[in-house]
Protein backbone atom coordinates (compact mmCIF):
# COMPACT_ATOMS: atom_id res chain seq x y z
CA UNK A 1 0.00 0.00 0.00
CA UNK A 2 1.13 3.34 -0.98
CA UNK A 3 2.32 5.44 2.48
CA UNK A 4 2.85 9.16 2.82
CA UNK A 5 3.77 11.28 5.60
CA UNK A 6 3.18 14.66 6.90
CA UNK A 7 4.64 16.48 9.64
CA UNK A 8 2.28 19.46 10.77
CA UNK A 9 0.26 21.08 13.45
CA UNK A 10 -3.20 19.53 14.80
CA UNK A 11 -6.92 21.69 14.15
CA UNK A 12 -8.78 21.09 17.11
CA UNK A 13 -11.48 21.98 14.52
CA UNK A 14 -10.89 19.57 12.34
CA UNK A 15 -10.76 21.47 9.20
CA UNK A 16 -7.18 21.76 8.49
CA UNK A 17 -3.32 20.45 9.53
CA UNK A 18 -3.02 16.84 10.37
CA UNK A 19 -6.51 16.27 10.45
CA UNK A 20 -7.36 17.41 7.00
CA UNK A 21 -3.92 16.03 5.77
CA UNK A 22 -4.78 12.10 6.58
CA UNK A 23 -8.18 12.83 5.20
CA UNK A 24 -7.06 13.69 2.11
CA UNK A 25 -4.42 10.39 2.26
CA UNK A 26 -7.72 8.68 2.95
CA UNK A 27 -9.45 9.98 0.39
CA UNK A 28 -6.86 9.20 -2.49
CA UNK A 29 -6.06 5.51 -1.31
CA UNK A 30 -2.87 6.19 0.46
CA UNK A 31 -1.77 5.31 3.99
CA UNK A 32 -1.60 8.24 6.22
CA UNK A 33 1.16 8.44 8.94
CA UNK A 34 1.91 12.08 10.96
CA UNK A 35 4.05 13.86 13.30
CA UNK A 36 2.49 16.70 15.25
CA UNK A 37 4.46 20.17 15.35
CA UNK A 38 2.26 21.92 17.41
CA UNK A 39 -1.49 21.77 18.78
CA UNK A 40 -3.82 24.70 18.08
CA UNK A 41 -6.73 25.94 19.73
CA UNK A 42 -8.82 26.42 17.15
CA UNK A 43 -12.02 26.85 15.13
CA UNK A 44 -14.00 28.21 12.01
CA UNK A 45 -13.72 31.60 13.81
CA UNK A 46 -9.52 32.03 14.05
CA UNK A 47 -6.84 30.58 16.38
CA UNK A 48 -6.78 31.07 19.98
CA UNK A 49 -3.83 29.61 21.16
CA UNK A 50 -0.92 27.53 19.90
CA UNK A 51 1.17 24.82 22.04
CA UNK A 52 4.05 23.79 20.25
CA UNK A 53 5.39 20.85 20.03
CA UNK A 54 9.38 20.16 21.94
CA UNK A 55 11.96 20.03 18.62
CA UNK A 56 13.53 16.79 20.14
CA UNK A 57 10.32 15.27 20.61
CA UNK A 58 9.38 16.06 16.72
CA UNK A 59 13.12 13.80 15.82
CA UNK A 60 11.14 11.40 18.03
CA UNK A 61 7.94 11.35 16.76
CA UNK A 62 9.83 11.18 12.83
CA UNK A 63 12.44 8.56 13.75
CA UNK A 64 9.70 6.29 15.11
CA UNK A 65 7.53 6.68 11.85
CA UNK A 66 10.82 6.43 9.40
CA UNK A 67 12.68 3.45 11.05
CA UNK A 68 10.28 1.54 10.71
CA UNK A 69 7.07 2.72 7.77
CA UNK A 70 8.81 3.52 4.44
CA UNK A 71 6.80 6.33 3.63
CA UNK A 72 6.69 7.01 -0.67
CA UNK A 73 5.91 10.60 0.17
CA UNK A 74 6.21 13.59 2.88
CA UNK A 75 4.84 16.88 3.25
CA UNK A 76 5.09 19.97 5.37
CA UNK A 77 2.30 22.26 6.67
CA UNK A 78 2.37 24.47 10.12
CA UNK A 79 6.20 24.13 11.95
CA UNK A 80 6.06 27.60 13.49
CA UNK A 81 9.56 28.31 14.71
CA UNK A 82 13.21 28.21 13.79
CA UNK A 83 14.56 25.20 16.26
CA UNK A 84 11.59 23.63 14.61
CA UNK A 85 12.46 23.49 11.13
CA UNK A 86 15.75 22.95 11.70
CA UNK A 87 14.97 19.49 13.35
CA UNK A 88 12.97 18.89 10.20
CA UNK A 89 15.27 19.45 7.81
CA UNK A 90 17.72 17.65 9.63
CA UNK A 91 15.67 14.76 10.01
CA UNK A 92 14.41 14.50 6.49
CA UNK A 93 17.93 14.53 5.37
CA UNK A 94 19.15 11.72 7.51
CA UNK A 95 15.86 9.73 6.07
CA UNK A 96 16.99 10.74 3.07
CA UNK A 97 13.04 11.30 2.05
CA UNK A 98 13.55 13.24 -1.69
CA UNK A 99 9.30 12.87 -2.36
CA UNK A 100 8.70 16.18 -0.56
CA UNK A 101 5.97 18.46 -0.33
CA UNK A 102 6.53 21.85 1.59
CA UNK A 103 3.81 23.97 2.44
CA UNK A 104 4.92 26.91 3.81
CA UNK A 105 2.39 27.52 6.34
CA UNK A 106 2.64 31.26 7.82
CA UNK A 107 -1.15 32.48 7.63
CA UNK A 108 -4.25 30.92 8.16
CA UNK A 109 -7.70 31.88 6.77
CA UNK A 110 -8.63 34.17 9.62
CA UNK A 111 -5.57 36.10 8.99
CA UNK A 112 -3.91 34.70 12.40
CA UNK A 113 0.01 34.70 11.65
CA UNK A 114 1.42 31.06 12.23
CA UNK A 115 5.10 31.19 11.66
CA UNK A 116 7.21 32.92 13.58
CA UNK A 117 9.30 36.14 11.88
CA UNK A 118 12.60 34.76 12.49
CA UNK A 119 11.44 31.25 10.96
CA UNK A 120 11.01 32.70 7.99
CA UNK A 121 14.87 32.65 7.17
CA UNK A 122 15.40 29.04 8.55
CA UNK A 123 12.31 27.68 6.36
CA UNK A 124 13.85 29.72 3.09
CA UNK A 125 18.02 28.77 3.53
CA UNK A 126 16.99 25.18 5.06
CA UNK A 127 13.60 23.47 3.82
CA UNK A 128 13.25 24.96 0.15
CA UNK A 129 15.99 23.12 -0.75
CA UNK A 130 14.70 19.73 -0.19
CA UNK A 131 11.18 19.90 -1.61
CA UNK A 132 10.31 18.46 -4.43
CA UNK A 133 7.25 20.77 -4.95
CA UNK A 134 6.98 23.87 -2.67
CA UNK A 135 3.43 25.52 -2.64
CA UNK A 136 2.85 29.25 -1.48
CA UNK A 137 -0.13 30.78 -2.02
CA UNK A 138 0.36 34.45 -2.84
CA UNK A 139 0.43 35.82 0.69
CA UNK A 140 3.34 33.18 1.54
CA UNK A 141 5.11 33.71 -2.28
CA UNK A 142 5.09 37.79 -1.61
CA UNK A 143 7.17 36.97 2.64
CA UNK A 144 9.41 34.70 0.76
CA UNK A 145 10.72 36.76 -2.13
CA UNK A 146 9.73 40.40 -0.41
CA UNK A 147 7.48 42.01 -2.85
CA UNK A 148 4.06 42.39 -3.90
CA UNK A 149 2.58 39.58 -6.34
CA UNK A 150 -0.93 41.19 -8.55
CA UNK A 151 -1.40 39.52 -11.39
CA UNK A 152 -0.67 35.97 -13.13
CA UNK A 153 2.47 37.55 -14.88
CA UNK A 154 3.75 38.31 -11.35
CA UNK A 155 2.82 34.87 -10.19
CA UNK A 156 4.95 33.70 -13.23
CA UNK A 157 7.88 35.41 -12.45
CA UNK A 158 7.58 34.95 -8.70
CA UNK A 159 7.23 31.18 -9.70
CA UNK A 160 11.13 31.33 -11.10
CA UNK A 161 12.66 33.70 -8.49
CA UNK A 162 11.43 30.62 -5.67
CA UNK A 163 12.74 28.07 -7.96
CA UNK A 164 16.15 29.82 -7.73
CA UNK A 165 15.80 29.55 -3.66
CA UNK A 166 16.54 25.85 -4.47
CA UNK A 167 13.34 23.36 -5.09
CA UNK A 168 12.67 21.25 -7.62
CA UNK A 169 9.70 22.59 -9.03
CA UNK A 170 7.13 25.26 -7.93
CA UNK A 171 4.03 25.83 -7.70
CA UNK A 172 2.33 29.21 -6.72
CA UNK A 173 -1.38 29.27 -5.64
CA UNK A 174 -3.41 32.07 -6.90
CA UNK A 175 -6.91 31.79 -5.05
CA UNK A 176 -6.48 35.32 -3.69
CA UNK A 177 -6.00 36.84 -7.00
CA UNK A 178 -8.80 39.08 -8.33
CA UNK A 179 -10.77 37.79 -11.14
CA UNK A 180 -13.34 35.08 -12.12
CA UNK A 181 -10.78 31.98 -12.02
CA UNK A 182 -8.64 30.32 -9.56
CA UNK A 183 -5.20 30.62 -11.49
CA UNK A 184 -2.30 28.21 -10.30
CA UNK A 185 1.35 28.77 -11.87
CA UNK A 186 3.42 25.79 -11.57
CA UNK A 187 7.05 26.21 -12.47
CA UNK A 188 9.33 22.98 -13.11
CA UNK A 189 12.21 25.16 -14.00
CA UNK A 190 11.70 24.58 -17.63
CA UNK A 191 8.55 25.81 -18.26
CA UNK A 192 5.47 27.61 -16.95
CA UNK A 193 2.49 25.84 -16.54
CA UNK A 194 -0.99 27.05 -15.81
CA UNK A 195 -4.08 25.60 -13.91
CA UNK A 196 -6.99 27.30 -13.76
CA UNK A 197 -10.85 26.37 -12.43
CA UNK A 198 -13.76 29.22 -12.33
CA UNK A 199 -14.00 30.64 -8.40
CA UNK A 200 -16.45 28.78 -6.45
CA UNK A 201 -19.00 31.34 -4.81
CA UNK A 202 -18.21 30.17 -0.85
CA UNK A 203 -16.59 30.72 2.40
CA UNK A 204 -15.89 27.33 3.67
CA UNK A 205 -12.36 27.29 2.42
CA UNK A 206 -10.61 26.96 5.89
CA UNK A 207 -7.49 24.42 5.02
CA UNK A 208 -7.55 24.90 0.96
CA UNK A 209 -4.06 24.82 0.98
CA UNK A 210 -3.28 22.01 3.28
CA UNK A 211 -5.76 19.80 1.55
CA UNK A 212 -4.00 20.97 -1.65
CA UNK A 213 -0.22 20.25 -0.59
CA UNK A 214 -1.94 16.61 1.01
CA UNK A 215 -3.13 15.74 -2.42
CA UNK A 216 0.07 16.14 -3.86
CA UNK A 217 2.22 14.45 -2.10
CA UNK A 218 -0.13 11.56 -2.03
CA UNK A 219 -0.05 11.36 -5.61
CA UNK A 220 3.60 11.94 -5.65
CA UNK A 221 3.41 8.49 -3.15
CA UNK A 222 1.58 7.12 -5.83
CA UNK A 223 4.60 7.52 -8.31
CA UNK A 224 3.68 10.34 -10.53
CA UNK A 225 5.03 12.95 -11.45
CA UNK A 226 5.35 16.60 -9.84
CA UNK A 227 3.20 18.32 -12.96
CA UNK A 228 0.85 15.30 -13.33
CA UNK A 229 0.81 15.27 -8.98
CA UNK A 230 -0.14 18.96 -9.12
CA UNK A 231 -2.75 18.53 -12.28
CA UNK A 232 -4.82 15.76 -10.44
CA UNK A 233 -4.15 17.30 -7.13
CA UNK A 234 -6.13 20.56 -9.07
CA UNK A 235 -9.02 19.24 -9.62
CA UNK A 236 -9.20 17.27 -5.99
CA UNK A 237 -8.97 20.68 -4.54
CA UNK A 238 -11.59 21.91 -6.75
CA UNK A 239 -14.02 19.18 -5.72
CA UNK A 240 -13.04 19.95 -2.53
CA UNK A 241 -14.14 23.46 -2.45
CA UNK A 242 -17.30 22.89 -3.66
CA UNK A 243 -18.47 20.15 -1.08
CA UNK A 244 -17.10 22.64 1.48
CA UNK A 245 -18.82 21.98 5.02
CA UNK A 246 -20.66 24.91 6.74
CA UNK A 247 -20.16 23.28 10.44
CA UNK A 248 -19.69 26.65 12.40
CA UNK A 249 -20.37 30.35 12.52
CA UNK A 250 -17.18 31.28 10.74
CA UNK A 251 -14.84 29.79 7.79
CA UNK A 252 -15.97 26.37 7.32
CA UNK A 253 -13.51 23.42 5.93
CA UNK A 254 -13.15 21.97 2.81
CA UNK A 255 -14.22 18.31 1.93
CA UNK A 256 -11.37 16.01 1.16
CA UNK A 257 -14.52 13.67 0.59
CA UNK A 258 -15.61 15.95 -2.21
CA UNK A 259 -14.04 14.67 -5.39
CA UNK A 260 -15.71 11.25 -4.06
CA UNK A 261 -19.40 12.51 -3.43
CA UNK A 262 -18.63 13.96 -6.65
CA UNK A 263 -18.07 10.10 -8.26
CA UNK A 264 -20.60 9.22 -6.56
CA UNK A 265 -22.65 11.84 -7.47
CA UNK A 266 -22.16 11.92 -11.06
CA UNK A 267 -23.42 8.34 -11.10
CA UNK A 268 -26.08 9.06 -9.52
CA UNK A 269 -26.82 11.54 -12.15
CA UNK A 270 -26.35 9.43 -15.06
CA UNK A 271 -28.67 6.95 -13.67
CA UNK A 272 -31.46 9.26 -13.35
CA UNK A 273 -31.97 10.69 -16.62
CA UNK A 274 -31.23 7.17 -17.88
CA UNK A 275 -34.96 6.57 -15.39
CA UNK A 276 -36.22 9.40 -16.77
CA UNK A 277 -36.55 8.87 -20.55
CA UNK A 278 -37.14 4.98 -19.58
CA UNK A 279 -39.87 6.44 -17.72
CA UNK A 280 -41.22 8.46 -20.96
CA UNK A 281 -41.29 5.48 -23.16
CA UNK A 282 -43.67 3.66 -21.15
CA UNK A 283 -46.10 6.65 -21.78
CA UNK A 284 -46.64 6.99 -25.49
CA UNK A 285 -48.62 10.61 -25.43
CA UNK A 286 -45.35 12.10 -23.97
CA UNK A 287 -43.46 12.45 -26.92
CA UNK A 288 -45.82 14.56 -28.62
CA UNK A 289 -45.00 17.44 -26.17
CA UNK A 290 -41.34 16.79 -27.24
CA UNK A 291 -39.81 20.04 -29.61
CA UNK A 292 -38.57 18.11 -32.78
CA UNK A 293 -34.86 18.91 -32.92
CA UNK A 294 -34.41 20.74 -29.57
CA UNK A 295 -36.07 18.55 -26.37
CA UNK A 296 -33.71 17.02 -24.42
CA UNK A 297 -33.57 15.60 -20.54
CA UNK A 298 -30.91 17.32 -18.08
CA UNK A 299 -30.06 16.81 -14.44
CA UNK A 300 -27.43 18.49 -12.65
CA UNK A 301 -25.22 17.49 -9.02
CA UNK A 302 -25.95 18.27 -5.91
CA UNK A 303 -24.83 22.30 -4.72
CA UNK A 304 -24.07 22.24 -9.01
CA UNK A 305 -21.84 25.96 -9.34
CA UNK A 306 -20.50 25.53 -12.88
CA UNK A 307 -21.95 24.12 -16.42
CA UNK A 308 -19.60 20.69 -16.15
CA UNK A 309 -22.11 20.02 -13.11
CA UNK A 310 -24.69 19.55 -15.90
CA UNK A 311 -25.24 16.31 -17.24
CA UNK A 312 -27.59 15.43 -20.36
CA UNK A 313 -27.98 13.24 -23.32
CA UNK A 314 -25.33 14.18 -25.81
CA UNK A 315 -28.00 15.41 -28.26
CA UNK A 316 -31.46 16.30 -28.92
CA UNK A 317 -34.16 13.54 -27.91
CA UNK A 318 -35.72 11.87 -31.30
CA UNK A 319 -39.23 10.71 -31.42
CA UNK A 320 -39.33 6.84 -32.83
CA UNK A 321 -43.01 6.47 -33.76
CA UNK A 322 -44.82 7.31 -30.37
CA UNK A 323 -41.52 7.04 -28.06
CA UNK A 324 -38.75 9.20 -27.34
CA UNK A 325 -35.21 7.99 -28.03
CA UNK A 326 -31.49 9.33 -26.91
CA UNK A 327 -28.54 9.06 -29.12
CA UNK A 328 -25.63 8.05 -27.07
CA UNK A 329 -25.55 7.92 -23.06
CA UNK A 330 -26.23 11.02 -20.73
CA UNK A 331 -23.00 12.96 -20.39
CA UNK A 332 -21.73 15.87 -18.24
CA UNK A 333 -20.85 18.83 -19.99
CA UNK A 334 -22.37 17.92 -23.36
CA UNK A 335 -23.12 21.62 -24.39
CA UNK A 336 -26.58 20.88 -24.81
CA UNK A 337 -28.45 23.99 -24.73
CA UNK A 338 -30.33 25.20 -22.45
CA UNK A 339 -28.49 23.45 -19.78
CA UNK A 340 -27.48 27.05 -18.20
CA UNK A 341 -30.85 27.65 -17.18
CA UNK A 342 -31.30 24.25 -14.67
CA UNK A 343 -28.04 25.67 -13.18
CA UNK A 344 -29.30 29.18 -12.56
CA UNK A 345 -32.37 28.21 -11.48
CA UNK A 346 -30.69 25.30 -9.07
CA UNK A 347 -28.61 28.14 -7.54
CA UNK A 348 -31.44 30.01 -6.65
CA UNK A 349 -33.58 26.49 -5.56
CA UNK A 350 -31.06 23.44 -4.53
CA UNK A 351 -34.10 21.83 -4.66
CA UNK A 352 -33.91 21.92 -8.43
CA UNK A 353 -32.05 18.98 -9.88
CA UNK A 354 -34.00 18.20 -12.29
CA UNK A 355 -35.58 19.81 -16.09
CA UNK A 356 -37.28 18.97 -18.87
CA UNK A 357 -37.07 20.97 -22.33
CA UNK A 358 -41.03 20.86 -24.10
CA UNK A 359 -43.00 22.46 -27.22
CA UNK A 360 -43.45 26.05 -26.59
CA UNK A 361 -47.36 26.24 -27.49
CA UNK A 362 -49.82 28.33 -25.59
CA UNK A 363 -51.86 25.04 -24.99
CA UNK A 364 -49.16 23.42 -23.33
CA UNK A 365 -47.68 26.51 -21.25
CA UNK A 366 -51.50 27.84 -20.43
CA UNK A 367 -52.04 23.43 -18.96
CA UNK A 368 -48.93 23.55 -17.15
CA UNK A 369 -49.36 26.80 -15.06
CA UNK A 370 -53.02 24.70 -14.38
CA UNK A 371 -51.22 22.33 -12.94
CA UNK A 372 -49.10 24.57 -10.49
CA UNK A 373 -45.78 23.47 -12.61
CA UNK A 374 -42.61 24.96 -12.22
CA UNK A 375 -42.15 26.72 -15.81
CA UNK A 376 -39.94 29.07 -17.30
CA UNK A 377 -40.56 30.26 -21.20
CA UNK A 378 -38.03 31.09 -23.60
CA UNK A 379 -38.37 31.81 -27.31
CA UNK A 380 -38.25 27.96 -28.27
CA UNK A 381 -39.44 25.97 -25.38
CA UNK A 382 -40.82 25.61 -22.45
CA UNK A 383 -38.49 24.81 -19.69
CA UNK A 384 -39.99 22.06 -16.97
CA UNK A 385 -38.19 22.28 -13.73
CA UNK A 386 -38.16 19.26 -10.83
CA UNK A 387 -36.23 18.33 -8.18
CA UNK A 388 -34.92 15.46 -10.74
CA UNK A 389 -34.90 14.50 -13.81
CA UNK A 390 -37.50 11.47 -12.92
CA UNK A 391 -39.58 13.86 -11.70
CA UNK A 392 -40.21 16.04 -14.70
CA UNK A 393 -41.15 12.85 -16.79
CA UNK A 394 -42.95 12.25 -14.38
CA UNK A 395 -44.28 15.64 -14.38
CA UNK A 396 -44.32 15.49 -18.41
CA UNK A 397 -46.12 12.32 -18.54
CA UNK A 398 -49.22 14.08 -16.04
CA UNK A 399 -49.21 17.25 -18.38
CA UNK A 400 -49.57 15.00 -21.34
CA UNK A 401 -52.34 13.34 -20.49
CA UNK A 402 -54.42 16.70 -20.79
CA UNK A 403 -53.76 16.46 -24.74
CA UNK A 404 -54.83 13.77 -27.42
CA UNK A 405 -52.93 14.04 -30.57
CA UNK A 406 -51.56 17.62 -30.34
């Protein structure tokens, strides 16, 4: 079994540090060992006290794990001060562990500083070096190199000035950048890379960048490489984000669970429109409220924030004599027009998973409002909203019983 370690402090909340760091090993299919820098007392709201952890007794708590578990991987979050680091590095170099991830952990999301000032040297001269991938977000990038980072051309360059401070590759997070997308640059010292995902309208974000530096190193465990490591490790973070938990009255965590509701999810998406137009065929009146050429079945995930959340049959339903038919299997992201309009209209009702596209006749739009349906119009169709897609051929099916031959 793939092994990875990481050497951090412990979130009595839960939502980042050690705790989030084995629960994104978990999550990913590696084995999780840790050693605890410090303790924090600590929740969504901000820190309220830290208790760190005895240097010798961090040697201890790493020469217990590395005599004996050969870990594939090892990461860094919270260390805090200089005698601190210093045993890490020292330790990792006896262990001689080259798979390493270094987070260098000197804010959290509440704005609480968590590295000391005079750590900051040690963790630049000392722990750079060894790491395989380093990953600052901006805040962390702009300490380390001592200037201001605004844009993804500054994230670029600041990318190769950290790369000279001696890791192997780079990678510099860009979540508090202004704009619509979450920009990552990742710098190999070759050549830029860029990652980017659309900005997920939340708060619950507390330990984004521990979950992030968690996923890489456990796919780094898993033998890949830093850029493909980072890629996957992207979209893990992503999912992450958007199953964020709301589980106090401040920041809440992210979901290292997420990318696997997500799977889960998805099939349980595909599965219900596949119910829903099985559902229609049994009914042969239905698919004379279908639009010729434009009708089609869509159902979206739960807490859906982007158009890949959408999921519907690759192209307009066809009417076979008195049944519908799909061409190909339900897919996510298929394009398929209107698909946007499920998604706004789920963000405004999570109830809303669910939508059928129908003939835009007054007969059909004046028997629907009749019925207390959930409509909208457009210029085309009529738009049939549900909580799934069963339910509006379900829904469908009622409505066409009101019509004979139309």
């Amino acid at each position: 079994m793939h092994k990875a370690l990481t050497i951090a402090g412990s979130d009595s909340g839960g939502g980042a540090g050690i705790q989030t760091d084995l629960k994104t090993f978990a999550a990913l299919g590696v084995y999780g060992t840790s050693v605890i820098t410090a303790l924090t007392a600590q929740n969504t709201k901000g820190v309220h006290g830290i208790h760190t952890v005895p240097p010798d007794f961090i040697v201890s708590q790493l020469d217990a794990v590395l005599s004996d578990i050969p870990v594939q991987a090892a990461k860094t979050g919270m260390l805090g001060e200089t005698e601190a680091i210093l045993a890490v590095t020292g330790a990792l170099t006896r262990h001689r562990i080259l798979n390493l991830v270094v987070d260098p952990v000197m804010v959290a999301q509440s704005g609480d500083r968590l590295l000391k000032e005079d750590a900051v040297t040690a963790l630049r001269d000392r722990l750079l070096p060894l790491a395989l991938v380093v990953t600052p977000n901006l805040p962390e990038a702009e300490v380390l190199l001592e200037r201001n980072i605004k844009t993804a051309d500054d994230m670029a360059a600041a990318a190769k000035d950290i790369h000279k401070l001696g890791p192997h590759t780079v990678l510099v997070k860009g979540g508090h950048l202004a704009g619509e997308n979450m920009i990552d640059i990742f710098y190999d010292g070759k050549t830029i890379h860029r990652f980017a995902e659309q900005k997920l309208d939340t708060i619950h974000t507390h330990g984004t960048g521990c979950t992030y530096a968690a996923a890489i190193a456990a796919h780094l465990a898993k033998g890949l490489s830093p850029l493909d490591a980072v890629s996957r490790s992207k979209q893990f973070i992503t999912a992450a984000i958007s199953h964020g938990i709301c589980i106090g009255s401040g920041y809440g965590p992210t979901n290292p669970m997420g990318a696997l509701y997500r799977q889960a999810e998805s099939g349980t998406v595909i599965d219900d429109l596949q119910n829903a137009l099985a559902y229609l065929q049994k009914t042969p009146q239905a698919a004379s409220l279908l639009a010729p050429g434009l009708s089609n079945l869509f159902a979206c995930r739960e807490n859906a924030a982007v158009s890949a959340d959408v999921a519907s049959f690759p192209a307009p339903l066809l009417r076979s004599g008195d049944k519908p038919e799909a061409v190909g299997s339900p897919l996510f992201d298929s394009a398929q027009q209107p698909g946007e309009q499920l998604l706004s209209a789920h963000r405004k009702n999570p109830t809303i998973q669910g939508m059928i596209t129908l003939k835009n006749t007054p007969e059909i739009i004046s028997a629907a409002r009749k019925q207390g349906l959930n409509i909208h119009v457009t210029e085309d169709l009529l738009l049939l909203f549900a909580g799934t897609a069963r339910d509006a051929a379900n829904k469908t099916v009622t409505l066409s019983r009101t019509f004979r031959g139309c």
